[in-house]
N, C-alpha and C. Protein backbone atom coordinates (compact mmCIF):
# COMPACT_ATOMS: atom_id res chain seq x y z
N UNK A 1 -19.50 48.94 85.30
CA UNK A 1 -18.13 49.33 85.00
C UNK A 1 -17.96 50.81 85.33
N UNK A 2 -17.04 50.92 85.99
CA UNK A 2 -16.46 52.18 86.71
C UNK A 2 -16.44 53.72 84.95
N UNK A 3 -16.72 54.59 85.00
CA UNK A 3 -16.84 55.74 84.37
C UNK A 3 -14.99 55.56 84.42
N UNK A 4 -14.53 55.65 84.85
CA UNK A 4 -13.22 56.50 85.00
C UNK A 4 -12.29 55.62 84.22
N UNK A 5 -12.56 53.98 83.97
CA UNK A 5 -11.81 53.47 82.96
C UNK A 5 -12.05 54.25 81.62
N UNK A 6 -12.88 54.97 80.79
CA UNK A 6 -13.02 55.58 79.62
C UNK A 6 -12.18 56.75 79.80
N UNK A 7 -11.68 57.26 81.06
CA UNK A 7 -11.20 58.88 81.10
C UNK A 7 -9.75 58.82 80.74
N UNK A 8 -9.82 60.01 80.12
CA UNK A 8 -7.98 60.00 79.54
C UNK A 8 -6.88 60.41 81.13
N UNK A 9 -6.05 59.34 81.19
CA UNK A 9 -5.31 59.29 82.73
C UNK A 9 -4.30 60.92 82.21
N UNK A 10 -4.46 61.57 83.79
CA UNK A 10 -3.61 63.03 83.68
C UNK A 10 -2.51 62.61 83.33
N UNK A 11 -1.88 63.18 81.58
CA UNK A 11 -0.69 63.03 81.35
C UNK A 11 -0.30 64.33 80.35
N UNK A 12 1.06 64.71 80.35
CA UNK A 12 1.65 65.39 79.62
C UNK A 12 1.10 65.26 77.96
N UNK A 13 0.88 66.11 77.10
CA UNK A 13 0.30 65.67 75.83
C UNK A 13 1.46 65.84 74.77
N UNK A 14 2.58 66.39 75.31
CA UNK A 14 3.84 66.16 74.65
C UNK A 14 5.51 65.81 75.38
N UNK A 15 5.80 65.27 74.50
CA UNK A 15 7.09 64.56 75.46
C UNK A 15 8.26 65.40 74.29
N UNK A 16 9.38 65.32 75.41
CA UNK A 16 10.71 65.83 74.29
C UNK A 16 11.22 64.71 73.47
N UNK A 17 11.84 65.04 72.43
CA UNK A 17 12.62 64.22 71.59
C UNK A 17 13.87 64.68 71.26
N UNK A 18 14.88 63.75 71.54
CA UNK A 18 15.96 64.08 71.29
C UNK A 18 16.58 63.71 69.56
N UNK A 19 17.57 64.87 69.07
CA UNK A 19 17.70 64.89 67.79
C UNK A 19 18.59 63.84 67.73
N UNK A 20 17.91 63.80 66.46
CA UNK A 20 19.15 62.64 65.77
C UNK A 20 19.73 62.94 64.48
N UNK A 21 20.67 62.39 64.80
CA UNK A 21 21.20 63.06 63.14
C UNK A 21 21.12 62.16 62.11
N UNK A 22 20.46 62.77 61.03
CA UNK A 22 20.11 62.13 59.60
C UNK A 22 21.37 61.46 59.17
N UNK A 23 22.59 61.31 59.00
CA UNK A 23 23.66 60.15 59.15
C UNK A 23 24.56 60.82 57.20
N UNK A 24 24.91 60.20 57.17
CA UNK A 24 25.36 60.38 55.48
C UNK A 24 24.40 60.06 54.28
N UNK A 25 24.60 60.85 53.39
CA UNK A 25 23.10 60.46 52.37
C UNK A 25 24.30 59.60 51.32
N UNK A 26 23.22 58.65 51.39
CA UNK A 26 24.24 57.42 50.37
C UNK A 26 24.22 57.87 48.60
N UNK A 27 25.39 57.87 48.35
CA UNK A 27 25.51 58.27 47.13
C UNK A 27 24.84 57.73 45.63
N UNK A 28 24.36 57.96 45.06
CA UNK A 28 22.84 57.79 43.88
C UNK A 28 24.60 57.02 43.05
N UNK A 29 24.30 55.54 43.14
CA UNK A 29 25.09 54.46 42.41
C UNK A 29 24.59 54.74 40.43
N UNK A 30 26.10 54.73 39.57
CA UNK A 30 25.20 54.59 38.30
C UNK A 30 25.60 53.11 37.86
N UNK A 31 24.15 52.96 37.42
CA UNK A 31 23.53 51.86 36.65
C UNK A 31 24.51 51.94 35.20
N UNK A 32 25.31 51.08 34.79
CA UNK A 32 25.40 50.41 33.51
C UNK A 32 24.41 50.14 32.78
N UNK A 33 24.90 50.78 31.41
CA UNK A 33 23.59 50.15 30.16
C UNK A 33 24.01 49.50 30.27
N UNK A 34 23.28 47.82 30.04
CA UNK A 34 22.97 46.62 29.16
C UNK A 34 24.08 46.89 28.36
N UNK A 35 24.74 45.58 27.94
CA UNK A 35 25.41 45.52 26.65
C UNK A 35 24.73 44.89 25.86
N UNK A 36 24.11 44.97 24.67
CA UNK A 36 22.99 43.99 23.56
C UNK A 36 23.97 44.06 22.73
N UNK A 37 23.85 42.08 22.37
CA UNK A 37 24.69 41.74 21.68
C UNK A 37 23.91 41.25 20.32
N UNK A 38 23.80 41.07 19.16
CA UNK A 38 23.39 41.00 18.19
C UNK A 38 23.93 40.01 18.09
N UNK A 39 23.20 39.31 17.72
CA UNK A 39 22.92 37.17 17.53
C UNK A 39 23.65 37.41 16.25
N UNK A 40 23.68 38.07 15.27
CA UNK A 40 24.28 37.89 14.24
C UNK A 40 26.21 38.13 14.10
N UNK A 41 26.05 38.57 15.37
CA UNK A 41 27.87 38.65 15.97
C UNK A 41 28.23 37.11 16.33
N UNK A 42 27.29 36.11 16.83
CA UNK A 42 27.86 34.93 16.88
C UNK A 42 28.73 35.01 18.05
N UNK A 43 28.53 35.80 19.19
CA UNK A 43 29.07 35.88 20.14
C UNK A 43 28.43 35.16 21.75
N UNK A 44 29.01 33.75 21.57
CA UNK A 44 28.84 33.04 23.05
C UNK A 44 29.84 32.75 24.12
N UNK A 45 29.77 33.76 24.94
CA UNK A 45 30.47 33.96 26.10
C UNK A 45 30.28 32.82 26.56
N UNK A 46 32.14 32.91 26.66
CA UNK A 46 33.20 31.33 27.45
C UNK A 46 32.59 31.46 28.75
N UNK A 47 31.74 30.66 29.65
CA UNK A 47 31.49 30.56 30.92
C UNK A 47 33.08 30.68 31.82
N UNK A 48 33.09 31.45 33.07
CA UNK A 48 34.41 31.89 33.68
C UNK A 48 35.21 30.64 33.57
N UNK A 49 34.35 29.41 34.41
CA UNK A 49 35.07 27.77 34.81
C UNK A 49 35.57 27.97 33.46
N UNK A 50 35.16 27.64 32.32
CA UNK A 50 35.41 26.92 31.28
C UNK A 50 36.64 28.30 30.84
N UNK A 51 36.60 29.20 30.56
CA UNK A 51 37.14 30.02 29.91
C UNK A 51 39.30 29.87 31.37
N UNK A 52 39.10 29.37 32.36
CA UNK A 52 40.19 29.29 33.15
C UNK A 52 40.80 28.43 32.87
N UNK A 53 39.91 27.10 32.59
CA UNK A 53 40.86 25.94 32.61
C UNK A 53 41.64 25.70 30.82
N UNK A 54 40.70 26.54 29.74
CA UNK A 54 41.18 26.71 28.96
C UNK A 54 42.71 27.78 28.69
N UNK A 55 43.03 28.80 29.58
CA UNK A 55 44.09 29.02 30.27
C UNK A 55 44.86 27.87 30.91
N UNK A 56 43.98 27.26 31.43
CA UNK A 56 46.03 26.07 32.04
C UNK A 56 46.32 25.52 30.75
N UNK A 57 45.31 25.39 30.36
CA UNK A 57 46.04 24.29 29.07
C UNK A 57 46.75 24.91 27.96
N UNK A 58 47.21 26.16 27.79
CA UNK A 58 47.60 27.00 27.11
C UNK A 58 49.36 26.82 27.73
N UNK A 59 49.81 26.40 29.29
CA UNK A 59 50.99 26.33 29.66
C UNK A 59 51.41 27.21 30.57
N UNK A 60 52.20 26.80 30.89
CA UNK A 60 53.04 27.97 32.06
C UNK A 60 52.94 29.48 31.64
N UNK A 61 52.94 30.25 32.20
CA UNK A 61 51.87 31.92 32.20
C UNK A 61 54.07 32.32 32.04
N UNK A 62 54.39 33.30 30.96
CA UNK A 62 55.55 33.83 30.84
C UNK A 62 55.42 34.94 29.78
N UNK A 63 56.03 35.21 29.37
CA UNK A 63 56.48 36.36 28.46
C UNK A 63 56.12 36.19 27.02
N UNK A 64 54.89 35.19 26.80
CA UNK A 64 54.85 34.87 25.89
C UNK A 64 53.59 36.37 25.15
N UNK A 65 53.34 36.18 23.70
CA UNK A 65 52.42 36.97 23.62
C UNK A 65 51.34 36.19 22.80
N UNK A 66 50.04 36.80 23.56
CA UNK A 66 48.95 35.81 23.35
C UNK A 66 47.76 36.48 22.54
N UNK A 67 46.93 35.26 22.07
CA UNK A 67 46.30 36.38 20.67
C UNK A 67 45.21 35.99 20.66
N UNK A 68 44.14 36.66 20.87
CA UNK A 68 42.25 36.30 21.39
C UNK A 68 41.88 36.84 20.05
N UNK A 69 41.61 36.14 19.17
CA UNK A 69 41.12 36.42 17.76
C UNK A 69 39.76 36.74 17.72
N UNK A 70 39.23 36.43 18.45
CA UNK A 70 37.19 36.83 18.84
C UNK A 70 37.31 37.43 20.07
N UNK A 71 37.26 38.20 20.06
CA UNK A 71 37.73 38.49 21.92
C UNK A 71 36.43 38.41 22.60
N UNK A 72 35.29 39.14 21.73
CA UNK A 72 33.37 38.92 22.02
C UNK A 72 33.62 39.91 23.40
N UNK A 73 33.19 39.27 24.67
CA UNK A 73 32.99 40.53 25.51
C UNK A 73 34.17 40.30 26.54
N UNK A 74 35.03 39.47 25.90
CA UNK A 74 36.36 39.85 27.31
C UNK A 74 36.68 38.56 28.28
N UNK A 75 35.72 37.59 27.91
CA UNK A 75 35.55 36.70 28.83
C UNK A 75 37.05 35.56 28.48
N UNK A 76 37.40 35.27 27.67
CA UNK A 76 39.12 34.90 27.34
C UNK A 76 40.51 35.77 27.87
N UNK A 77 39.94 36.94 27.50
CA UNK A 77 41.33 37.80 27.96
C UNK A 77 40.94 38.19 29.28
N UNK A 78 39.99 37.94 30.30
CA UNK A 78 39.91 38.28 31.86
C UNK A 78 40.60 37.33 32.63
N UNK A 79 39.99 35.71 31.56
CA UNK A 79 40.64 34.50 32.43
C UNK A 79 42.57 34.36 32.17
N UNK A 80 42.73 35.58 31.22
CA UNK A 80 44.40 35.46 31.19
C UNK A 80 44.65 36.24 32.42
N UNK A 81 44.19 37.44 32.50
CA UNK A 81 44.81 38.43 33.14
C UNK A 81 44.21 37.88 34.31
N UNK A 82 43.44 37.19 34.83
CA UNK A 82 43.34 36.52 36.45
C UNK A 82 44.54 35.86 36.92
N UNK A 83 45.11 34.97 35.19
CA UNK A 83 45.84 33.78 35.89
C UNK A 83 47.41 34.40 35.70
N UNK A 84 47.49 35.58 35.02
CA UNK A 84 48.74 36.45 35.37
C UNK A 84 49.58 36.90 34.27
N UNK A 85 48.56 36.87 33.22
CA UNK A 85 49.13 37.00 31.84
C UNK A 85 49.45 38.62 32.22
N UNK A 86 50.06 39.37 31.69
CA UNK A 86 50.17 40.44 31.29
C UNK A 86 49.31 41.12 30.26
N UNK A 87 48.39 42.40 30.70
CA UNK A 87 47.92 42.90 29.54
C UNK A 87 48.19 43.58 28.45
N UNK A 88 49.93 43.92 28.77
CA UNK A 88 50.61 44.36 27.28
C UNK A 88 51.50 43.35 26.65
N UNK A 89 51.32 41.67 26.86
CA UNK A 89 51.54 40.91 26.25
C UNK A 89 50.28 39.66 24.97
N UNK A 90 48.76 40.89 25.18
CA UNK A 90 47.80 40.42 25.19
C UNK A 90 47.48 41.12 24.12
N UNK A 91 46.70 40.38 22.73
CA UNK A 91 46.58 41.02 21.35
C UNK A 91 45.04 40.54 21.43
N UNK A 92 43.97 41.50 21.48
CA UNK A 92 42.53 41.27 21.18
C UNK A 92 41.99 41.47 20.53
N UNK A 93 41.29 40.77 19.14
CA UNK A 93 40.89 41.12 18.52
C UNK A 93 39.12 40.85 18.11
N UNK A 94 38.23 41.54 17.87
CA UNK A 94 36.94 42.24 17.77
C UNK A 94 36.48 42.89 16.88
N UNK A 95 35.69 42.63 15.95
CA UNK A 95 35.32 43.99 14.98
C UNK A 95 34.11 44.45 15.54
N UNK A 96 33.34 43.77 16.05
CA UNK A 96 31.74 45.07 16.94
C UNK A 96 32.16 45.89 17.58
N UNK A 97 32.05 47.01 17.33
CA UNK A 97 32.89 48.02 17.77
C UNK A 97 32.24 47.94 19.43
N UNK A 98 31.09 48.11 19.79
CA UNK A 98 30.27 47.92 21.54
C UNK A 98 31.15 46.98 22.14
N UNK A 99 31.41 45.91 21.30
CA UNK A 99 32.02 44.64 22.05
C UNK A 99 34.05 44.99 22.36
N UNK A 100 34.22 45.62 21.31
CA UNK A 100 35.91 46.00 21.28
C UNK A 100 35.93 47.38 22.47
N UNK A 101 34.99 47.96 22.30
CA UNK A 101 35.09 49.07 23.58
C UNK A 101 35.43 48.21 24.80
N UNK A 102 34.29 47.70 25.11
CA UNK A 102 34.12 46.34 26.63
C UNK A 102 35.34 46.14 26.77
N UNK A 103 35.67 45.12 25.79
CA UNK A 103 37.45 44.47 26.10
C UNK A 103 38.16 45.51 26.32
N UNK A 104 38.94 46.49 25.68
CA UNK A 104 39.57 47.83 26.22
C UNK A 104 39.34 48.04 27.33
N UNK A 105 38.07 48.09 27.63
CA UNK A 105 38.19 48.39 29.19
C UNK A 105 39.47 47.66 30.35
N UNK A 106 39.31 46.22 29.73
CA UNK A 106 40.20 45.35 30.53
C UNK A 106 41.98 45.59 30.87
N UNK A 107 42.45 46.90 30.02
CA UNK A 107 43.36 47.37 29.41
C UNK A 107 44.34 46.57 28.83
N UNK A 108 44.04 46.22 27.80
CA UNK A 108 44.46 45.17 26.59
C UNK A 108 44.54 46.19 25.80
N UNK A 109 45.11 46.13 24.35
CA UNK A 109 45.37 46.39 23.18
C UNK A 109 44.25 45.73 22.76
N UNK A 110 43.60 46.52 22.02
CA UNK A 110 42.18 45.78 21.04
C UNK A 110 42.55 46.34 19.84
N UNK A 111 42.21 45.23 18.46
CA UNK A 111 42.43 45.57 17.41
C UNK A 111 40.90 45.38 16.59
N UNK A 112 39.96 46.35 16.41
CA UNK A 112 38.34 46.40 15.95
C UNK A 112 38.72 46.17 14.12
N UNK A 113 38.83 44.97 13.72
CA UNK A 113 38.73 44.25 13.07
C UNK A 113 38.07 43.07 12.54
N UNK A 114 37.65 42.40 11.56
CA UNK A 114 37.68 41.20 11.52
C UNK A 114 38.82 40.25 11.26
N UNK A 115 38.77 39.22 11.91
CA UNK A 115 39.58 38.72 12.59
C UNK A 115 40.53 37.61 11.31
N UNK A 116 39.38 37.39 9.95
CA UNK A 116 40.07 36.74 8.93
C UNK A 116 40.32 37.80 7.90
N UNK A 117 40.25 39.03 7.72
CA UNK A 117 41.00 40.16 7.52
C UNK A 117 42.52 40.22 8.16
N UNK A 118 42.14 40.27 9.02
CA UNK A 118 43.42 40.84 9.54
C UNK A 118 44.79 39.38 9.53
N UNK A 119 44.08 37.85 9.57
CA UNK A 119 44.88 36.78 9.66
C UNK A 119 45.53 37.24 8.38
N UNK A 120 44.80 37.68 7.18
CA UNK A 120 45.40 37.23 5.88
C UNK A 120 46.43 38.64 5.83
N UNK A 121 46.00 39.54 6.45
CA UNK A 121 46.92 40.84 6.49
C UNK A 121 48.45 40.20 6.97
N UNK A 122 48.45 39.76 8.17
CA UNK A 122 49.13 39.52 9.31
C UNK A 122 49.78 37.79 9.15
N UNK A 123 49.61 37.41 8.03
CA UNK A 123 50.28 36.13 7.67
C UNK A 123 52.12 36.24 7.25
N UNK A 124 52.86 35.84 7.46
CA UNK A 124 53.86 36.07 7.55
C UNK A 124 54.64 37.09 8.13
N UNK A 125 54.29 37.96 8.86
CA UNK A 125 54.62 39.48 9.39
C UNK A 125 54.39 39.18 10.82
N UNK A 126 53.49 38.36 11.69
CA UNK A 126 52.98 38.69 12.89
C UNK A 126 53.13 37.18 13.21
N UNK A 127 53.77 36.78 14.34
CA UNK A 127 53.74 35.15 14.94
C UNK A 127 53.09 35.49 16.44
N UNK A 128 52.19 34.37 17.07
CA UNK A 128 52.06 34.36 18.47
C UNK A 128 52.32 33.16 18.64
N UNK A 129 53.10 32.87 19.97
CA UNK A 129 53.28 31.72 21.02
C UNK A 129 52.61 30.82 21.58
N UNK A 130 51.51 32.16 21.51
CA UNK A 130 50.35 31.59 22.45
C UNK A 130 48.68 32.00 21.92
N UNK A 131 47.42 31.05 21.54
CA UNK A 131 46.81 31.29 21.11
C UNK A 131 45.31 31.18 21.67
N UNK A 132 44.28 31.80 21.99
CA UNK A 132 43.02 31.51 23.00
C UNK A 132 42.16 31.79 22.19
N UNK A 133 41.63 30.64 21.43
CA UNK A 133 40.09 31.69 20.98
C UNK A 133 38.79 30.24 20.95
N UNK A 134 37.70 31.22 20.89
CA UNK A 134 36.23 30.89 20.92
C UNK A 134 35.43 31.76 19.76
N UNK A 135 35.66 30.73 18.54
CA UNK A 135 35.26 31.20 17.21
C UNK A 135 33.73 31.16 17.49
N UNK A 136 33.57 31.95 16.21
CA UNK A 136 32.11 31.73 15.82
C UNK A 136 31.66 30.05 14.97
N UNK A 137 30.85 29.45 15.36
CA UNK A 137 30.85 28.01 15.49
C UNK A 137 30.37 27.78 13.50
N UNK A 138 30.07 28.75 12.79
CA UNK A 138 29.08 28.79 11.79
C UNK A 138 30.67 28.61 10.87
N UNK A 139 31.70 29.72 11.63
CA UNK A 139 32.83 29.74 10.25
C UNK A 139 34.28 29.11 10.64
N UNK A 140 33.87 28.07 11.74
CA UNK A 140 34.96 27.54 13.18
C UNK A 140 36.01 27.02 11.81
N UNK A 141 36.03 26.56 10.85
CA UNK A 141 37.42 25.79 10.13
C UNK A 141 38.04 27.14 9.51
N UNK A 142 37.33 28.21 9.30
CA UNK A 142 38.19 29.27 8.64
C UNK A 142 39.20 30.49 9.64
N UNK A 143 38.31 30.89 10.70
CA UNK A 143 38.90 30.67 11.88
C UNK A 143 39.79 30.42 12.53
N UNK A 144 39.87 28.55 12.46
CA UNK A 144 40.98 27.91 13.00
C UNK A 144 42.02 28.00 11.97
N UNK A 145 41.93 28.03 10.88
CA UNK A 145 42.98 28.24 9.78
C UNK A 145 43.42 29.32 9.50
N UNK A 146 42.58 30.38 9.60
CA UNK A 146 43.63 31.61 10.21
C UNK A 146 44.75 31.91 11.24
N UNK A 147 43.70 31.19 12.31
CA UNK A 147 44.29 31.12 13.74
C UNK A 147 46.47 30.36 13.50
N UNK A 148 45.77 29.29 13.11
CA UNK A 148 46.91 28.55 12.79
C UNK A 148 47.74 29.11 11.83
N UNK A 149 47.71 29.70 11.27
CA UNK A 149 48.83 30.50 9.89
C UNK A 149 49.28 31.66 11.15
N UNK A 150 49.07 32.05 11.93
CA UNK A 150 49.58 32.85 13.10
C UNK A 150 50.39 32.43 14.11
N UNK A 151 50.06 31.24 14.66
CA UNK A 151 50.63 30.44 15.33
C UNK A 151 52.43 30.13 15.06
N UNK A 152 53.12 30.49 16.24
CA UNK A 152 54.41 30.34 15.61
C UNK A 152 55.50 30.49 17.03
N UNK A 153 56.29 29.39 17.32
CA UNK A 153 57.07 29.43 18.77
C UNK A 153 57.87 31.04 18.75
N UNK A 154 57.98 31.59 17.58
CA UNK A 154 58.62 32.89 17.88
C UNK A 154 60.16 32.89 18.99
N UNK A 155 60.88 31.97 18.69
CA UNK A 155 62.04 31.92 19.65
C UNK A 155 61.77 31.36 21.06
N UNK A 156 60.71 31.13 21.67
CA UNK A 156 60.57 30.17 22.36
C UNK A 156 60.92 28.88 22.88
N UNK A 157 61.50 28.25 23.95
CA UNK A 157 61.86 26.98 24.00
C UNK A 157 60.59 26.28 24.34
N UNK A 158 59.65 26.57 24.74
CA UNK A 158 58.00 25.61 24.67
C UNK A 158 57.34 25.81 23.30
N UNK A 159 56.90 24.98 23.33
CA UNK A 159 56.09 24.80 21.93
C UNK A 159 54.67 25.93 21.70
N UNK A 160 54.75 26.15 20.11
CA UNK A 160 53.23 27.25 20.19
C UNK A 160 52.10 26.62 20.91
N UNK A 161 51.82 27.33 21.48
CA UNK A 161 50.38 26.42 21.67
C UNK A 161 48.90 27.11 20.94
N UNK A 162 47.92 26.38 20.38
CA UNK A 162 46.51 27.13 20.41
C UNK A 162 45.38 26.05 21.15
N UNK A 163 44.92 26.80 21.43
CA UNK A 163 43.98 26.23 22.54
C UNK A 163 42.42 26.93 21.79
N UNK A 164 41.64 26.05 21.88
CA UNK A 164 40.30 26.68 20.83
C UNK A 164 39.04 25.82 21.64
N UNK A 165 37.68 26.38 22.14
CA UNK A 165 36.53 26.03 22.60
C UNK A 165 35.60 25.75 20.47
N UNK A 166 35.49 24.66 20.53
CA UNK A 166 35.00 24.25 18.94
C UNK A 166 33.61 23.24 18.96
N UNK A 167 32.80 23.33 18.14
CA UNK A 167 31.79 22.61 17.85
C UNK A 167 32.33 20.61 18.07
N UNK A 168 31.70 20.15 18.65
CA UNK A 168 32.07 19.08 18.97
C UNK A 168 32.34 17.88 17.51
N UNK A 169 31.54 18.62 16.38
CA UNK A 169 31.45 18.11 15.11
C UNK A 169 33.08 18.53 14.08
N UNK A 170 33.37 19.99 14.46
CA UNK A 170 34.98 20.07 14.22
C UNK A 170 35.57 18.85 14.46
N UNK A 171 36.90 18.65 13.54
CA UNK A 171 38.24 17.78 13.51
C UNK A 171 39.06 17.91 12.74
N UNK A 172 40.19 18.30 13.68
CA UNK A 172 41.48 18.13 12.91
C UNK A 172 42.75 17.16 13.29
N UNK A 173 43.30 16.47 12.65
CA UNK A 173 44.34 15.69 12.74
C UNK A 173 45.53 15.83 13.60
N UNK A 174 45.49 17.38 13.77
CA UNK A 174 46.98 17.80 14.35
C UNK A 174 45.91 18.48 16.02
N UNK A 175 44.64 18.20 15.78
CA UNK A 175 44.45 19.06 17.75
C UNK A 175 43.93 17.72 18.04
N UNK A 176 44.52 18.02 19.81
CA UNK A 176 44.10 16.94 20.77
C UNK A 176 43.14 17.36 21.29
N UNK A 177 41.89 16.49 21.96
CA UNK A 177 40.82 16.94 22.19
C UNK A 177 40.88 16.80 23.83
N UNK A 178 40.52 17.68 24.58
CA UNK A 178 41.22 17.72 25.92
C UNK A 178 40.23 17.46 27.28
N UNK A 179 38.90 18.16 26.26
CA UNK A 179 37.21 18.56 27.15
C UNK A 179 36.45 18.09 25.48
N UNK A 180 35.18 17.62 26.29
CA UNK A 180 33.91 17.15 25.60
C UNK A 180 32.89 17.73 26.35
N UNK A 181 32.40 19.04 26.40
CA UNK A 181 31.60 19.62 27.16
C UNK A 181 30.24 19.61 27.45
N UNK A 182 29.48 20.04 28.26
CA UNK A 182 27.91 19.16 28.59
C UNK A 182 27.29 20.49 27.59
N UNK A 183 25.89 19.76 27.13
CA UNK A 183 25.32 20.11 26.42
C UNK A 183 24.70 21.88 26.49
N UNK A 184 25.06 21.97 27.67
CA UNK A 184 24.44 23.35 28.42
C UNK A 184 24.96 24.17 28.66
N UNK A 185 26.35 24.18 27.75
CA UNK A 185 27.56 25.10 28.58
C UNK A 185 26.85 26.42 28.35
N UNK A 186 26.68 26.97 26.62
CA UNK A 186 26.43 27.63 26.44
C UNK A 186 24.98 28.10 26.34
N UNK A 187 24.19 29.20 27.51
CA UNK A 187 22.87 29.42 27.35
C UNK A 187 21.82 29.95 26.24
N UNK A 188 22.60 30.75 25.57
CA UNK A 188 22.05 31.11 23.88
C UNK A 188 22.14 30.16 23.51
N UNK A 189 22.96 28.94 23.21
CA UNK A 189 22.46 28.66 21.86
C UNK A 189 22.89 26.63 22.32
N UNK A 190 22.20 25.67 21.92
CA UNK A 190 22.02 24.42 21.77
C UNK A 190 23.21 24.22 21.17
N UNK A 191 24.91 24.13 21.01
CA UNK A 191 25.78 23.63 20.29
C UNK A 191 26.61 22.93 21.45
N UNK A 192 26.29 21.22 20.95
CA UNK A 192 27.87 20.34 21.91
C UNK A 192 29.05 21.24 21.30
N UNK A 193 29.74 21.24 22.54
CA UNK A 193 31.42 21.69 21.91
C UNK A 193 31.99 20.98 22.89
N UNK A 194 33.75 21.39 22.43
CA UNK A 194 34.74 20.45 22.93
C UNK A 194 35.76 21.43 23.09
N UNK A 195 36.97 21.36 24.18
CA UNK A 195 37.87 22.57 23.82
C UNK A 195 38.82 21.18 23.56
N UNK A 196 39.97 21.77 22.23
CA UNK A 196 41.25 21.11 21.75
C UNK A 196 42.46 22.15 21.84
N UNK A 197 43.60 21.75 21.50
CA UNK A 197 44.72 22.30 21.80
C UNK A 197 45.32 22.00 20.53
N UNK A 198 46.31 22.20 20.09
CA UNK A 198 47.16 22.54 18.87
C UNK A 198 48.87 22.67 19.23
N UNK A 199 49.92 21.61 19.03
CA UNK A 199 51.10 22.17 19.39
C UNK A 199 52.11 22.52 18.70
N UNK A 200 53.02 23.30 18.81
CA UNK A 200 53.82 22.91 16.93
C UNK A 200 54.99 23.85 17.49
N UNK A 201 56.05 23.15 16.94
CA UNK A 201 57.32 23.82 17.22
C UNK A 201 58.19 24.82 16.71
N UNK A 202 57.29 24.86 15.37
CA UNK A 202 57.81 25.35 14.42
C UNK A 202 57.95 26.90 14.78
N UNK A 203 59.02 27.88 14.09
CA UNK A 203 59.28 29.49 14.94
C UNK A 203 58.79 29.69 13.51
C-alpha cells in the first residue's frame, strides 16, 4: 500500500464562515402554580362535554340571570359564557377563597361564601330564572333545597329552570331526569350521577 494514502492531502486548514444571526431569543413563558384542591371542598369538576350540554338544557341563552351556587373551579360558568351567556348576567358562588379567585378570573361576579348561608340570607330578597349547579354529593338535598327556594321566573315568559349534575341515588318528584351518566365521568371520585332539571312557573 502506497505511503501517500496516510498523508494529509494539501489543503487550507481553515475555511471562512459566514455569520449568522442568532434570530430572536424566545421569551422565558410563566408557568402557573397548580391549583390544589382540598378533597374536603368536595369539589368535582363538571367534565367540559358534560358541563355544555347541561347548558342546553337550561333553554334558550337571553337576558336571563343565572346562579352557579358551587361554582368549584369555573367549569359551569365557562360552559355559559362559551354558549353566550353574559358574564354580568352570571351570579357565582364559592366560599374557597383559591377556588373564588379562579372563577373571577372568568369575569363573573363571585360571591366567596357558603352557598347555604347565603340561600337562607337571600330567600325571599333574591330570585334567579335560571339555575346551574354541581353540588357537593355528601349535602346534594340541602343544596338542592336551597337552590330551589331561589329559583323564581322573575317576570319571565319561560319557565325557571334549574338544571343540577346529582348523585344518581338523589330523587325528587318535581325534577326530570334527563342523563344517567357512565360510571367514570368523574376521575376523583367513584359516584354514578345523573343530571335533572327542575321547572316552575312560579315569579
Amino acid at each position: 500500500m502506497k505511503k501517500s494514502v496516510y498523508a494529509r492531502p494539501n489543503k487550507p486548514m481553515f475555511i471562512p464562515v459566514q455569520y449568522r444571526s442568532p434570530g430572536a431569543t424566545p421569551k422565558r413563558t410563566q408557568i402557573d402554580e397548580p391549583l390544589i384542591i382540598d378533597k374536603a371542598s368536595e369539589c368535582h369538576i363538571t367534565p367540559a362535554d358534560v358541563a355544555h350540554r347541561m347548558v342546553g338544557y337550561l333553554g334558550p341563552t337571553g337576558d336571563y340571570n343565572t346562579l352557579e351556587p358551587s361554582a368549584g373551579t369555573g367549569a359551569l360558568v365557562s360552559a355559559l359564557l362559551a354558549s353566550g351567556h353574559s358574564p354580568s348576567g352570571i351570579t357565582a358562588i364559592e366560599r374557597h377563597h383559591k377556588l373564588a379567585a379562579k372563577v373571577a378570573t372568568l369575569g363573573v361576579p363571585v360571591i366567596q361564601s357558603c352557598f347555604l348561608d347565603y340561600a337562607e340570607e337571600a330567600k325571599g330578597k333574591a330570585a334567579f330564572p335560571r339555575i346551574l349547579m354541581n353540588p357537593p354529593f355528601s349535602d346534594v338535598r340541602k343544596h338542592i333545597r336551597g337552590a330551589l327556594s331561589l329559583l323564581g321566573r322573575n317576570a319571565h315568559a319561560e319557565p325557571a329552570t334549574l338544571v343540577a349534575l346529582v348523585p344518581i341515588t338523589y330523587n325528587h318528584e318535581e325534577a326530570d331526569t334527563l342523563e344517567t351518566l357512565p360510571i367514570d365521568t368523574f376521575s376523583s371520585c367513584r359516584v354514578h350521577t345523573k343530571i335533572i332539571r327542575f321547572k316552575t312557573s312560579k315569579d
